[in-house]
Protein backbone atom coordinates (compact mmCIF):
# COMPACT_ATOMS: atom_id res chain seq x y z
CA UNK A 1 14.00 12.84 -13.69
CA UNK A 2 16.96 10.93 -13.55
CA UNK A 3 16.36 6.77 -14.08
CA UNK A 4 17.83 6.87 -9.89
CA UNK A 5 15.50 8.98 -9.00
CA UNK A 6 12.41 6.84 -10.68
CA UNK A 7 13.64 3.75 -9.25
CA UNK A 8 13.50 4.88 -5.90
CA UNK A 9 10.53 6.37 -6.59
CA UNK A 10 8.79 3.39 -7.66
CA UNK A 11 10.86 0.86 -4.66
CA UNK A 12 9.48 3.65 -2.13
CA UNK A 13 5.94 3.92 -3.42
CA UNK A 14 5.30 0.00 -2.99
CA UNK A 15 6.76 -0.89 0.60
CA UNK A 16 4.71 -0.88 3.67
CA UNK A 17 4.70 -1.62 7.53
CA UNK A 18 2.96 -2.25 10.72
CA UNK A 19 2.56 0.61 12.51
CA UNK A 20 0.94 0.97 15.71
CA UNK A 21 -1.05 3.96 16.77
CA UNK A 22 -0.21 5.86 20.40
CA UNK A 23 -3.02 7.04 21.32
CA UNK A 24 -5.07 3.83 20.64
CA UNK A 25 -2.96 1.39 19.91
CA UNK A 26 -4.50 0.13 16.56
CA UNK A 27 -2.39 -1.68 14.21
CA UNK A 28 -2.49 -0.36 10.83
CA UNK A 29 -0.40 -0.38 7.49
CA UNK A 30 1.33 2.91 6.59
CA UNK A 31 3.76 3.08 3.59
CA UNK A 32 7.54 3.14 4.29
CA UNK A 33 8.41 6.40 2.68
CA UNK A 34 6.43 8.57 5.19
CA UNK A 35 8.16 6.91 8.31
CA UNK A 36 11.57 7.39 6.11
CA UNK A 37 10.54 11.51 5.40
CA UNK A 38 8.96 11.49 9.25
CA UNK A 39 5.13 12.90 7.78
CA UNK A 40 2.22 12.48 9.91
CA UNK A 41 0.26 9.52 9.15
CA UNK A 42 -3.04 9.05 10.52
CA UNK A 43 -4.41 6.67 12.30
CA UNK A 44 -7.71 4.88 10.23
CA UNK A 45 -9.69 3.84 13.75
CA UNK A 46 -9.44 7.03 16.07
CA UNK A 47 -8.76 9.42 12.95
CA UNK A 48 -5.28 10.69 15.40
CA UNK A 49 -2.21 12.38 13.31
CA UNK A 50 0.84 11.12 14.73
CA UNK A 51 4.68 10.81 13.82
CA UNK A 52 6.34 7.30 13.97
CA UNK A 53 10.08 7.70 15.26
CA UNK A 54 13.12 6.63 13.93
């Protein structure tokens, strides 16, 4: 592993946003580096698997 690829390993692992679920609309806190790589994320209240867009 190249020192690159640990530094944006450890910048990506400790970010975080607001993201708000669409089928309830329940505000939770989802790391940025599964909006960036568009996984599912799921949603902590109504347990829904969803994909935030770009």
């Amino acid at each position: 592993m190249s020192f690159l690829d640990y530094a944006m390993k450890l910048i990506s692992g400790t970010s975080t946003t607001t993201v708000t679920c669409p089928t309830c609309g329940f505000k939770s806190t989802q790391p940025v580096s599964k909006i960036r790589l568009r996984q599912a994320m799921l949603c902590p209240k109504c347990k829904a698997l969803f994909v935030v867009p770009r």
